[in-house]
C-alpha atoms as a PDB file:
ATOM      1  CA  UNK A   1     -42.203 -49.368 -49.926  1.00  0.00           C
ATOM      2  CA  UNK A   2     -40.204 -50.440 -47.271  1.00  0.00           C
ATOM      3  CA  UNK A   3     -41.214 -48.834 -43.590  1.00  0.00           C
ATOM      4  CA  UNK A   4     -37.190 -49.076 -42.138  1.00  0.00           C
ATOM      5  CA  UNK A   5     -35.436 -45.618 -41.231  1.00  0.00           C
ATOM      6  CA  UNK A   6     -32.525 -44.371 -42.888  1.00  0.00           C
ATOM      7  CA  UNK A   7     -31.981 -41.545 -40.588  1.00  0.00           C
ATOM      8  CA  UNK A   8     -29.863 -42.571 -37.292  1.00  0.00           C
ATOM      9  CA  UNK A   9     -29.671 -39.600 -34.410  1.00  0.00           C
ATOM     10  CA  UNK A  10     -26.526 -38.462 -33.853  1.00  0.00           C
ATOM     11  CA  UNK A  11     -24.619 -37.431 -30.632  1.00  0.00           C
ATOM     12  CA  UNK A  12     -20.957 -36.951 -30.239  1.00  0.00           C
ATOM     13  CA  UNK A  13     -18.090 -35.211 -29.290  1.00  0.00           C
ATOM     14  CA  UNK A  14     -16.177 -32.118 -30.079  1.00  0.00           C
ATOM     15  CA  UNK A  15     -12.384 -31.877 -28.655  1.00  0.00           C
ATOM     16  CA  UNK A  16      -8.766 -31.829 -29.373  1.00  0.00           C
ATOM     17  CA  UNK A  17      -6.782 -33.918 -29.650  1.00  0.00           C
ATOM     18  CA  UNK A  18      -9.574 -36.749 -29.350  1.00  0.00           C
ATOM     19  CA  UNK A  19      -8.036 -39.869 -31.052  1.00  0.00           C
ATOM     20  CA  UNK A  20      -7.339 -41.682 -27.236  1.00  0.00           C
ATOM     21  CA  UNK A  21     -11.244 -41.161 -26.407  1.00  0.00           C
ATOM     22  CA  UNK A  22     -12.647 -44.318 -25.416  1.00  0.00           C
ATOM     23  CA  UNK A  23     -16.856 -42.449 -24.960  1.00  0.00           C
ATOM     24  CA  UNK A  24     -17.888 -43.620 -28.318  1.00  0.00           C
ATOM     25  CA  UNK A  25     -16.933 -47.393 -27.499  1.00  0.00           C
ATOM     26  CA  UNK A  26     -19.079 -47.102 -24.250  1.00  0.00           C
ATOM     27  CA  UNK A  27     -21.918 -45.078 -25.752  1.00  0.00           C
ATOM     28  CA  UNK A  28     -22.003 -46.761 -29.263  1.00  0.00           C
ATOM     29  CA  UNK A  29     -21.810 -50.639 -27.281  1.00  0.00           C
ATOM     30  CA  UNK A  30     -25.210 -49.715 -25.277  1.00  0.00           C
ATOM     31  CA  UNK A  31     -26.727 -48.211 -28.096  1.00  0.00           C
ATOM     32  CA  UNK A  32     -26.484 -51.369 -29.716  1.00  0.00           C
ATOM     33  CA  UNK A  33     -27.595 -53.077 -26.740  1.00  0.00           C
ATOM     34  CA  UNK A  34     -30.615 -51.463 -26.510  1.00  0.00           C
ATOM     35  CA  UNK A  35     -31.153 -51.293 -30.307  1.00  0.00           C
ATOM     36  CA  UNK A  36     -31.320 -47.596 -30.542  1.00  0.00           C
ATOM     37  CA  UNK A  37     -30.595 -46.252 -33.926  1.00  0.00           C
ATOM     38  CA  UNK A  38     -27.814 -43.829 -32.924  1.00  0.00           C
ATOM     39  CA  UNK A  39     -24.527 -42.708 -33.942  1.00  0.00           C
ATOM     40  CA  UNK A  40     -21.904 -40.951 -31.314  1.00  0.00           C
ATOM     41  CA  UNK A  41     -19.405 -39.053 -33.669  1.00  0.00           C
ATOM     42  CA  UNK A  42     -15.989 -38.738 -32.034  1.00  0.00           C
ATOM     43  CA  UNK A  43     -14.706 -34.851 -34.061  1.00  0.00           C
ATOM     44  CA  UNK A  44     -11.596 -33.576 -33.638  1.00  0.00           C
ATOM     45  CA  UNK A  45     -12.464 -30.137 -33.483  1.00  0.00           C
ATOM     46  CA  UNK A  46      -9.976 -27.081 -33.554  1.00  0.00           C
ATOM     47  CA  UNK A  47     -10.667 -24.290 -31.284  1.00  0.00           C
ATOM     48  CA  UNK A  48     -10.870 -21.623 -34.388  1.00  0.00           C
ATOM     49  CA  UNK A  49     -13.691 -24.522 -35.727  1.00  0.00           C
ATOM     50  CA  UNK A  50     -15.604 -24.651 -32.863  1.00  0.00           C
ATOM     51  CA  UNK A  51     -18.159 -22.085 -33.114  1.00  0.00           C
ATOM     52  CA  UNK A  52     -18.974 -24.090 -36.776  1.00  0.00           C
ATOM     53  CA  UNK A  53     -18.959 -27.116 -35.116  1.00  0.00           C
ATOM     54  CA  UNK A  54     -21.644 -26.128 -32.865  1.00  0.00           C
ATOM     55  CA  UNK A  55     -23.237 -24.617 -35.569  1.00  0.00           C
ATOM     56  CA  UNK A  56     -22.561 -27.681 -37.616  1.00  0.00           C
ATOM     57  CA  UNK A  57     -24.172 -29.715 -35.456  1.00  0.00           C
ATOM     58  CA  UNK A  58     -27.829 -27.580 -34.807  1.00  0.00           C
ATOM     59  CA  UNK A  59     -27.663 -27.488 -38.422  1.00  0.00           C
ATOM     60  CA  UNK A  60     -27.837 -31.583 -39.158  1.00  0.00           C
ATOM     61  CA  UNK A  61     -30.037 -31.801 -35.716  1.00  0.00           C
ATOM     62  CA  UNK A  62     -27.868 -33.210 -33.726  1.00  0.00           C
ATOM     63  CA  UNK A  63     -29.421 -34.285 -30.177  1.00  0.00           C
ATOM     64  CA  UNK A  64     -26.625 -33.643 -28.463  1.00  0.00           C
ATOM     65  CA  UNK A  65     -22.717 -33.572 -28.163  1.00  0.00           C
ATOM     66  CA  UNK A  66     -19.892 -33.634 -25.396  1.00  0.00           C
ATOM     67  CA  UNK A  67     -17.335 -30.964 -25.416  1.00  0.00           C
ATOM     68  CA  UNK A  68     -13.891 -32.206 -23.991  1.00  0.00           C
ATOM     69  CA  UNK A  69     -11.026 -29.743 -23.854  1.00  0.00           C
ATOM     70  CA  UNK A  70     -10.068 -27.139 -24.711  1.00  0.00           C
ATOM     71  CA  UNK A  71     -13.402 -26.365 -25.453  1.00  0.00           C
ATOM     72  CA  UNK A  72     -15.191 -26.816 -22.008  1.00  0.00           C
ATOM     73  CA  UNK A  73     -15.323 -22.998 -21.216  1.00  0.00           C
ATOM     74  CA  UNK A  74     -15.209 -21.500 -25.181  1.00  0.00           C
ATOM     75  CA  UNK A  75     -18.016 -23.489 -26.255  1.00  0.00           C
ATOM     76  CA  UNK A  76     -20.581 -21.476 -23.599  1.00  0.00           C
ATOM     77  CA  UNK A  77     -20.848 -18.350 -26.065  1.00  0.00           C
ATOM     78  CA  UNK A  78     -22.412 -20.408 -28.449  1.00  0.00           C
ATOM     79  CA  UNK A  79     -25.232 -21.775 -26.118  1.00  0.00           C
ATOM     80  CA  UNK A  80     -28.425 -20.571 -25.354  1.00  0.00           C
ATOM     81  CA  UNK A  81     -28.743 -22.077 -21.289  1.00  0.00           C
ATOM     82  CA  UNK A  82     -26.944 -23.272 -18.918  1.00  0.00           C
ATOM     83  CA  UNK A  83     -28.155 -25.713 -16.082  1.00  0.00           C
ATOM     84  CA  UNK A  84     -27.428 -24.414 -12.514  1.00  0.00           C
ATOM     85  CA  UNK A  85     -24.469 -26.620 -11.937  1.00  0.00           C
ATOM     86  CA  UNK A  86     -22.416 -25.450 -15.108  1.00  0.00           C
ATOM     87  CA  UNK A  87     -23.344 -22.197 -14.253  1.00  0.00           C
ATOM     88  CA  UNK A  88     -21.285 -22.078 -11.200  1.00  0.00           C
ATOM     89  CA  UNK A  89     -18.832 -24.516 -12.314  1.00  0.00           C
ATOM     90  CA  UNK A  90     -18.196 -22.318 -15.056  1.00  0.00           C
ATOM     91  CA  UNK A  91     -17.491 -25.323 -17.520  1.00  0.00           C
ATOM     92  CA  UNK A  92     -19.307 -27.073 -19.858  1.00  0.00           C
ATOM     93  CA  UNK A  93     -18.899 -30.599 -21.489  1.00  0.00           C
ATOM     94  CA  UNK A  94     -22.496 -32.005 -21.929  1.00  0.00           C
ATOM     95  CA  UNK A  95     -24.928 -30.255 -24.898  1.00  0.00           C
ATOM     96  CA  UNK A  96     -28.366 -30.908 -25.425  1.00  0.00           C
ATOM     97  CA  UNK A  97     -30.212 -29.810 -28.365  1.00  0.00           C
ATOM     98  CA  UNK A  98     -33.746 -29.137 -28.245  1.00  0.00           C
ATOM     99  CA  UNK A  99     -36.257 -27.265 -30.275  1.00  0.00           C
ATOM    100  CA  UNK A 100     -33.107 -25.467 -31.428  1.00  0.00           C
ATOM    101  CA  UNK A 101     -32.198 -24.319 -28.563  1.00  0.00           C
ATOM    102  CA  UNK A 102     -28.794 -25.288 -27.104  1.00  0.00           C
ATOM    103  CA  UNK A 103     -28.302 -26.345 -23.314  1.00  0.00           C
ATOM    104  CA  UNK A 104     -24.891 -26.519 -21.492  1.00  0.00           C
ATOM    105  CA  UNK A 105     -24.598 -29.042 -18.920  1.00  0.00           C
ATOM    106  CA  UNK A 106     -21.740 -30.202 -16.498  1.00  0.00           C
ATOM    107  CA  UNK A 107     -21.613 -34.139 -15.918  1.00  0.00           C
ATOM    108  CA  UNK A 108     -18.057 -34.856 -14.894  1.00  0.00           C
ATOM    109  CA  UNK A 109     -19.185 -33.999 -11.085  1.00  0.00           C
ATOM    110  CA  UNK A 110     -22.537 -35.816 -11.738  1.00  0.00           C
ATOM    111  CA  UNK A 111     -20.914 -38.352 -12.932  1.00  0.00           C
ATOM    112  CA  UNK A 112     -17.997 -39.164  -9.901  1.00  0.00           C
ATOM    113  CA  UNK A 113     -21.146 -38.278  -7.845  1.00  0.00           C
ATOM    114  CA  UNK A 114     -23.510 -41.349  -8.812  1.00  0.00           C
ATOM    115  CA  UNK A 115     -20.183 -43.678  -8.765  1.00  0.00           C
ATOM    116  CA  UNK A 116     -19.549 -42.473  -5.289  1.00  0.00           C
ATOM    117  CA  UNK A 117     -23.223 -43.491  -4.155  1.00  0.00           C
ATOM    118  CA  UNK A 118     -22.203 -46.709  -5.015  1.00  0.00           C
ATOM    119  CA  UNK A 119     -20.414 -47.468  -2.189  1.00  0.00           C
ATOM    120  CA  UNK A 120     -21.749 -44.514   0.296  1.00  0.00           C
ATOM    121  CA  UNK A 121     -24.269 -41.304   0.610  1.00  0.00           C
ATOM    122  CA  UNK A 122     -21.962 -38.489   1.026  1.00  0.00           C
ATOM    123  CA  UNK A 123     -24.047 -36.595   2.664  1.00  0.00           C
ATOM    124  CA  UNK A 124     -22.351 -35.374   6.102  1.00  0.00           C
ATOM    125  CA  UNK A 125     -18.855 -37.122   5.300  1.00  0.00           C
ATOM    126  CA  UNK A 126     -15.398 -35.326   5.074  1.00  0.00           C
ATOM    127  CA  UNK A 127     -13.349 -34.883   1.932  1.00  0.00           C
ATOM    128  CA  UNK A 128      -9.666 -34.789   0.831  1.00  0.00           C
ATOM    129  CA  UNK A 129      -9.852 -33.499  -2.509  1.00  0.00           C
ATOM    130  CA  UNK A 130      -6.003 -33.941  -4.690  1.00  0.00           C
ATOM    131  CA  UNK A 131      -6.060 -31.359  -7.334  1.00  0.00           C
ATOM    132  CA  UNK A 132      -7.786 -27.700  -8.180  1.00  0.00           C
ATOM    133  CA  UNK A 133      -8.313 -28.486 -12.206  1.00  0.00           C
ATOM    134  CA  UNK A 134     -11.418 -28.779 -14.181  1.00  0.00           C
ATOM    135  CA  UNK A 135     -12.492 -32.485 -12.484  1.00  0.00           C
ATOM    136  CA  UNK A 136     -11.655 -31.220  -9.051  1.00  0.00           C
ATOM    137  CA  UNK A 137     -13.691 -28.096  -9.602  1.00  0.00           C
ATOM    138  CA  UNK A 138     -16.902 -30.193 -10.821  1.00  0.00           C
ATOM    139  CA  UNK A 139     -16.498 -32.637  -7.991  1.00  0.00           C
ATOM    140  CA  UNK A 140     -16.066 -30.192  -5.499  1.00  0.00           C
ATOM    141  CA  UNK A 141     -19.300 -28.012  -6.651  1.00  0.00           C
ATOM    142  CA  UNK A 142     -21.374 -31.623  -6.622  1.00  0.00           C
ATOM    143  CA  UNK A 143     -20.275 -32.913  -3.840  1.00  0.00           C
ATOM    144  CA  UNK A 144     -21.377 -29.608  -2.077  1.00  0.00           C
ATOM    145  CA  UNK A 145     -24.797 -29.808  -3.428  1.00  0.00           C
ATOM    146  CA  UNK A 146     -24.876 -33.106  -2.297  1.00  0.00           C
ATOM    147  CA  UNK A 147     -24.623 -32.202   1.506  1.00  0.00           C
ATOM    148  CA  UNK A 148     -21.093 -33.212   1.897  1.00  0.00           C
ATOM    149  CA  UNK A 149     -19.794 -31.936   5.408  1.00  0.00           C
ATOM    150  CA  UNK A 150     -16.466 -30.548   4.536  1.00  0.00           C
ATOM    151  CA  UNK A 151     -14.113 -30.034   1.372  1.00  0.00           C
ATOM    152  CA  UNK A 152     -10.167 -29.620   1.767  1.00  0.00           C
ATOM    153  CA  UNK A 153      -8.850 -28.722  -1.659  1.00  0.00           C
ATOM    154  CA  UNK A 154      -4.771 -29.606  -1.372  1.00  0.00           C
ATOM    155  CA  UNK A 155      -3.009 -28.255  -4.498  1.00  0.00           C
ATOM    156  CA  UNK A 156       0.600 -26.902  -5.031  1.00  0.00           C
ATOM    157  CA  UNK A 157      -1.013 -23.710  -6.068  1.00  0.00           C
ATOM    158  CA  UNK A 158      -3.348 -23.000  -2.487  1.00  0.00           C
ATOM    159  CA  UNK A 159      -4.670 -20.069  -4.440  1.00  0.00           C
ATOM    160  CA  UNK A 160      -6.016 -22.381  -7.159  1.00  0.00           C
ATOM    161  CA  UNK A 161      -7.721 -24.315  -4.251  1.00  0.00           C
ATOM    162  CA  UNK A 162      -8.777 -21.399  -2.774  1.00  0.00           C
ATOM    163  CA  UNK A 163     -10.990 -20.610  -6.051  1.00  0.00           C
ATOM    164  CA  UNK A 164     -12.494 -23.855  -5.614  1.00  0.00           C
ATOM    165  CA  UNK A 165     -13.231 -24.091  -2.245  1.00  0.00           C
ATOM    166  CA  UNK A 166     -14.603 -20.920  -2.345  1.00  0.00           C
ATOM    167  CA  UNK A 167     -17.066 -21.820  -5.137  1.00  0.00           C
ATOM    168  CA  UNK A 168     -18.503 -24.655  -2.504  1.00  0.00           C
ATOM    169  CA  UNK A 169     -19.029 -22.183   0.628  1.00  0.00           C
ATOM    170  CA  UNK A 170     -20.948 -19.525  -1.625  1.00  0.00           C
ATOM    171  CA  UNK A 171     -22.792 -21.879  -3.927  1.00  0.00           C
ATOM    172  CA  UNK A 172     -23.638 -25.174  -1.237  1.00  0.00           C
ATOM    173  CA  UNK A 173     -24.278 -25.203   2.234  1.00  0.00           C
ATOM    174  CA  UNK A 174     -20.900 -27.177   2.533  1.00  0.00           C
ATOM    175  CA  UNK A 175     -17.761 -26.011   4.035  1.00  0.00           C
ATOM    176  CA  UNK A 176     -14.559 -26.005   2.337  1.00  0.00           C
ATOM    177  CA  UNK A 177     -11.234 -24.338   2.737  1.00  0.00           C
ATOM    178  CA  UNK A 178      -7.724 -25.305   0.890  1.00  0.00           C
ATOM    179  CA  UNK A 179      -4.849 -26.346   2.229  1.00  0.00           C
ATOM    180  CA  UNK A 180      -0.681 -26.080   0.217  1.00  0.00           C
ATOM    181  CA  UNK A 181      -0.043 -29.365  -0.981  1.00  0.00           C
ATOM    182  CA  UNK A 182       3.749 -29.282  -0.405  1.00  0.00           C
ATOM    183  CA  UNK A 183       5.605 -32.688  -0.092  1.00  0.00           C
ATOM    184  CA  UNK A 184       3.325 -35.684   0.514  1.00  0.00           C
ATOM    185  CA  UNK A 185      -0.056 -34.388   2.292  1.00  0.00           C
ATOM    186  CA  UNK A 186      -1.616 -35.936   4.897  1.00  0.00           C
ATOM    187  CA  UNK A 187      -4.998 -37.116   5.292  1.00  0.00           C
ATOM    188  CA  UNK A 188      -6.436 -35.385   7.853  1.00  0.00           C
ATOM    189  CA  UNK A 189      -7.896 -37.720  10.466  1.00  0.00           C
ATOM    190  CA  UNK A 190     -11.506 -36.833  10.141  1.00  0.00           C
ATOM    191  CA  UNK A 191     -11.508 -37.256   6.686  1.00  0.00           C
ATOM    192  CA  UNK A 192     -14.016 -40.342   4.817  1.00  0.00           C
ATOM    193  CA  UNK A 193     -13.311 -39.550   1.133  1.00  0.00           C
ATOM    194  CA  UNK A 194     -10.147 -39.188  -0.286  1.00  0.00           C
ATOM    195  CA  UNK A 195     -10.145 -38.266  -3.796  1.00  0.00           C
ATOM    196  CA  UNK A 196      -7.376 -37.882  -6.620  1.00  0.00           C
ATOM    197  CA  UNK A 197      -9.005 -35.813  -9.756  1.00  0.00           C
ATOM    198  CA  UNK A 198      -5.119 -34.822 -10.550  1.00  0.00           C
ATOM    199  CA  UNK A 199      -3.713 -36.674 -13.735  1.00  0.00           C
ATOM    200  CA  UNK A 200      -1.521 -38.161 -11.800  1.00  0.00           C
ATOM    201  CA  UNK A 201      -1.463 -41.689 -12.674  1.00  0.00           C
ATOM    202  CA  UNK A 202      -3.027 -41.291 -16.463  1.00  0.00           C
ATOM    203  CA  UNK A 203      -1.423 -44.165 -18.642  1.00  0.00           C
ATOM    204  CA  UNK A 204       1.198 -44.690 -15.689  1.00  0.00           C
ATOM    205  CA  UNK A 205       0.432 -47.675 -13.536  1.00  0.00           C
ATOM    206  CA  UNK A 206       3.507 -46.988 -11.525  1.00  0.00           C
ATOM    207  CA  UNK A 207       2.601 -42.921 -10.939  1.00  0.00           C
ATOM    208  CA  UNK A 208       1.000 -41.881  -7.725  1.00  0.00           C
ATOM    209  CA  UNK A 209      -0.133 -38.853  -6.278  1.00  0.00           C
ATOM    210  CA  UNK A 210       2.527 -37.131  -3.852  1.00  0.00           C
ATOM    211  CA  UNK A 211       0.545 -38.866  -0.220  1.00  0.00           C
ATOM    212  CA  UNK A 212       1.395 -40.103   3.149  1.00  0.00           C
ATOM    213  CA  UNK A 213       0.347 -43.350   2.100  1.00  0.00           C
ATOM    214  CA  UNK A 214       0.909 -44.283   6.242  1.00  0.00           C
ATOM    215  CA  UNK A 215      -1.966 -41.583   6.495  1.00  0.00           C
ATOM    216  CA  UNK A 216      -4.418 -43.828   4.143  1.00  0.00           C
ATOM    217  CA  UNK A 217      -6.570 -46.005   7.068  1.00  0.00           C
ATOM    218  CA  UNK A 218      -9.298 -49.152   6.909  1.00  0.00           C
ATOM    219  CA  UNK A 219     -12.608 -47.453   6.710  1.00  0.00           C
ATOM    220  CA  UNK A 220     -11.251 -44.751   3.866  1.00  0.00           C
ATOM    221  CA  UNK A 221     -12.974 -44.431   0.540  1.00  0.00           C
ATOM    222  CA  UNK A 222     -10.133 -43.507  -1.637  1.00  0.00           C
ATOM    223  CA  UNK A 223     -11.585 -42.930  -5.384  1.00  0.00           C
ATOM    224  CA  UNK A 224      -9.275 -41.796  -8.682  1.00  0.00           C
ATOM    225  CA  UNK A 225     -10.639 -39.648 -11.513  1.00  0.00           C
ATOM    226  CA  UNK A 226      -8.200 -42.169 -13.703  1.00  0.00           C
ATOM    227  CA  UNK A 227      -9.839 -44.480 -16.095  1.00  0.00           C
ATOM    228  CA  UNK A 228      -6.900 -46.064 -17.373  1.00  0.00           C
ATOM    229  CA  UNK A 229      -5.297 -47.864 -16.142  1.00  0.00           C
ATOM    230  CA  UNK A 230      -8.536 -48.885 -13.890  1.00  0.00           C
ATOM    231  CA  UNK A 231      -6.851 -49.838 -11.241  1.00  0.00           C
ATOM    232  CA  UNK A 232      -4.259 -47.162 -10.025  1.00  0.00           C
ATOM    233  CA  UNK A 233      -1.048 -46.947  -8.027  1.00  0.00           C
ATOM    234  CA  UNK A 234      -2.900 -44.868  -5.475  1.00  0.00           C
ATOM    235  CA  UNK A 235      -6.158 -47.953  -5.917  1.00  0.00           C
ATOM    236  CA  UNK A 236      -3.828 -50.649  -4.929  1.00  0.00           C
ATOM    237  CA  UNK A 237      -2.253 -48.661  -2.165  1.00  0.00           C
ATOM    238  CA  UNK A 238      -4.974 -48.078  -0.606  1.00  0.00           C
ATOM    239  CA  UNK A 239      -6.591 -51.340  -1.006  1.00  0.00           C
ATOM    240  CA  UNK A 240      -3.797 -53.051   0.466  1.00  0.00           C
ATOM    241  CA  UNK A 241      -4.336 -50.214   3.814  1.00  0.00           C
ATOM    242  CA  UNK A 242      -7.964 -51.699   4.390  1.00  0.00           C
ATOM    243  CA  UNK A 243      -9.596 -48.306   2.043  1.00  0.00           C
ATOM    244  CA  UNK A 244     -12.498 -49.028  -0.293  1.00  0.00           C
ATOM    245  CA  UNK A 245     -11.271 -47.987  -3.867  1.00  0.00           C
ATOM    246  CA  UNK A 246     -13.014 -46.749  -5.865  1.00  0.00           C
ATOM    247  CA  UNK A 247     -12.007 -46.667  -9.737  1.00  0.00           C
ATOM    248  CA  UNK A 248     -12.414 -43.893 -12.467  1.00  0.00           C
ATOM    249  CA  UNK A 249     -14.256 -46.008 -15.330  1.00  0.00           C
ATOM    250  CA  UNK A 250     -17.672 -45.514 -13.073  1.00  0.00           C
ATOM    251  CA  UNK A 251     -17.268 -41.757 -12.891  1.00  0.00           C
ATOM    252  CA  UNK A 252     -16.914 -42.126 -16.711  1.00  0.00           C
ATOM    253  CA  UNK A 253     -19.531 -44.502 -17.447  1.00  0.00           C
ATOM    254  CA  UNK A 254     -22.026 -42.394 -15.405  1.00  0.00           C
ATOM    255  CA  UNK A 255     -21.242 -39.107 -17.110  1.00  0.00           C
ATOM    256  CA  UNK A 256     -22.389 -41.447 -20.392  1.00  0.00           C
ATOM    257  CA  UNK A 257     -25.028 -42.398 -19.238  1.00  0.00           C
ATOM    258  CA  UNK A 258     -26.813 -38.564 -17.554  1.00  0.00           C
ATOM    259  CA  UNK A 259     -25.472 -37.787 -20.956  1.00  0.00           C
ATOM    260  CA  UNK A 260     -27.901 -39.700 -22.987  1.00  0.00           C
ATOM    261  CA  UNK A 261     -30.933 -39.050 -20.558  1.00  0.00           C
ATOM    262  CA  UNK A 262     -30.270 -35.662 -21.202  1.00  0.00           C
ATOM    263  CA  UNK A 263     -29.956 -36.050 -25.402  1.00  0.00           C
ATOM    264  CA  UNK A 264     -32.621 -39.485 -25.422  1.00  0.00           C
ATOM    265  CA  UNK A 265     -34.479 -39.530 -22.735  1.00  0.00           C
ATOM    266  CA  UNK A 266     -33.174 -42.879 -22.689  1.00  0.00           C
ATOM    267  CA  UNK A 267     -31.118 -45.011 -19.890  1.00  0.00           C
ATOM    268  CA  UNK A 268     -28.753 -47.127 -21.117  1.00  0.00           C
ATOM    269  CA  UNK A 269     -27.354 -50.217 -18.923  1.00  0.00           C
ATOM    270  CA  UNK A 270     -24.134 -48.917 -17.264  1.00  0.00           C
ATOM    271  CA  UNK A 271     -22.831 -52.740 -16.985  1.00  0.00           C
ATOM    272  CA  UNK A 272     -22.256 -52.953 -20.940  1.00  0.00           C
ATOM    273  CA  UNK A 273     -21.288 -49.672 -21.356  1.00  0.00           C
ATOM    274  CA  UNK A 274     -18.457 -50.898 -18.093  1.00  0.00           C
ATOM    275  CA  UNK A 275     -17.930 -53.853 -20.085  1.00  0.00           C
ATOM    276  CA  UNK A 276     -16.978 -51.694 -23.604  1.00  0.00           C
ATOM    277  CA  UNK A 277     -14.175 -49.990 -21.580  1.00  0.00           C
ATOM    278  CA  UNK A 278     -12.644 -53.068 -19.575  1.00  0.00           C
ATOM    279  CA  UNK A 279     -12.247 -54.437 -22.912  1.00  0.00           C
ATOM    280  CA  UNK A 280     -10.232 -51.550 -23.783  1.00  0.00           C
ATOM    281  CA  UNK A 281      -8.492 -50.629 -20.225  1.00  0.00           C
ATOM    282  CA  UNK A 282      -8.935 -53.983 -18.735  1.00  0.00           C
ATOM    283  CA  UNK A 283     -10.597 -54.646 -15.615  1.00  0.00           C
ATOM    284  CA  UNK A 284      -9.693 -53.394 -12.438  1.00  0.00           C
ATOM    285  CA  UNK A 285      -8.125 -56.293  -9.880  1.00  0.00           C
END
């Protein structure tokens, strides 16, 4: 009798629509790399499905599964634990199963986090953060944890930025306050880190975030939440200023990979799983 293993675990990914999501290259790449006999399912899952999806997938023991939108604050009702950071986030898009029990995580934020150490330790540093949505919200909370000095949330809608920079001053030991983003904003002068988690840009090489480009200076990390293309409007702006950019595939290659520690136990190689989406996006100049 033959001693191989018919049974492959499975991970994967509930959301709608999900056709355009590029995780299961990256994930599916290293675990071929690394010769791991698992499958990451991509599901297009309707919100009136989801609570059978979830079921669905404790049911054929699943590991683990992402949840994209719209299903990163629904799917919570159907979890057992949440890790500190998704509880005051609010948002979840990372599920382990374990002894089945189900555990909500939060990795976008983890994941911009470990790309940003990359190039610098943001403990201390300054931040311009573009947007108040569901990215901006799990960067802000993470980059608070992290010791970062001081948040400014610009958004059109100040109360939306409000929300979010209050989350940082109760949760972290960072300050934060928001600021109207009306016409192009300015970077304020003190500011290291310069961040666009808007969609601004998103399958647009020529879109750009509303900003004083003029206001963009040589010593400036500027990073986009944009994956594709790698290499934004806003990127080459500010490369061609004297700023360090700072691209969105790592933000999504590290949210891959905290993923699968938290399913596997495992760490995958972030290079191959970098490699599986330049093929698709390209790689960024």
């Amino acid at each position: 009798m033959s001693d191989r293993i018919f049974l492959s675990i499975l991970t994967g990914s509930f959301s709608t629509p999900c056709a355009d999501n590029p995780t299961v290259a990256m994930i599916e790449a290293a675990y071929r790399h690394h010769e791991i006999d698992a499958r990451y399912i991509n599901c297009d899952v309707k919100p009136d499905n989801l609570a059978d999806a979830v079921r669905g997938a404790k049911a054929m023991e699943w590991v683990g599964f992402n949840c994209s939108l719209p299903h990163k604050v629904a799917v919570i009702e159907y979890l057992d634990a949440l890790s500190d950071a998704a509880k005051i986030i609010g948002a979840v898009n990372c599920v382990t199963i374990r002894d089945g029990r189900l555990t909500g995580d939060n990795t976008d934020g983890k994941g911009f986090l470990a790309s940003l150490k990359g190039v610098t330790d943001p403990r201390g540093k300054r931040v311009l953060l573009l947007g108040a949505g569901g990215a901006a919200r799990a960067i802000a909370v993470e980059l608070g944890l992290a010791g970062t000095a001081h948040i400014t949330v610009a958004n059109r809608d100040p109360a939306k930025g409000e929300i979010i920079a209050a989350l940082v001053r109760d949760n972290t030991k960072s300050d934060a306050t928001a600021i109207p983003w009306k016409g192009a904003v300015e970077v304020p002068g003190d500011v290291d880190i310069v961040i666009n988690a808007t969609s601004v840009g998103l399958g647009d090489k020529d879109a750009i975030p509303e900003i004083a480009l003029d206001s963009l200076k040589k010593g400036h990390i500027v990073a986009d939440v944009i994956p594709n293309p790698p290499r934004t409007h806003l990127l080459r702006e500010a490369k061609a200023r004297g700023c360090t950019p700072l691209d969105g595939l790592g933000m999504l290659v590290n949210q891959g990979v905290i993923g699968v520690e938290l399913w596997l136990g495992k760490t995958l190689d972030a290079a191959v799983m970098k490699r599986a989406l330049q093929d698709i996006f390209g790689a960024a100049d």
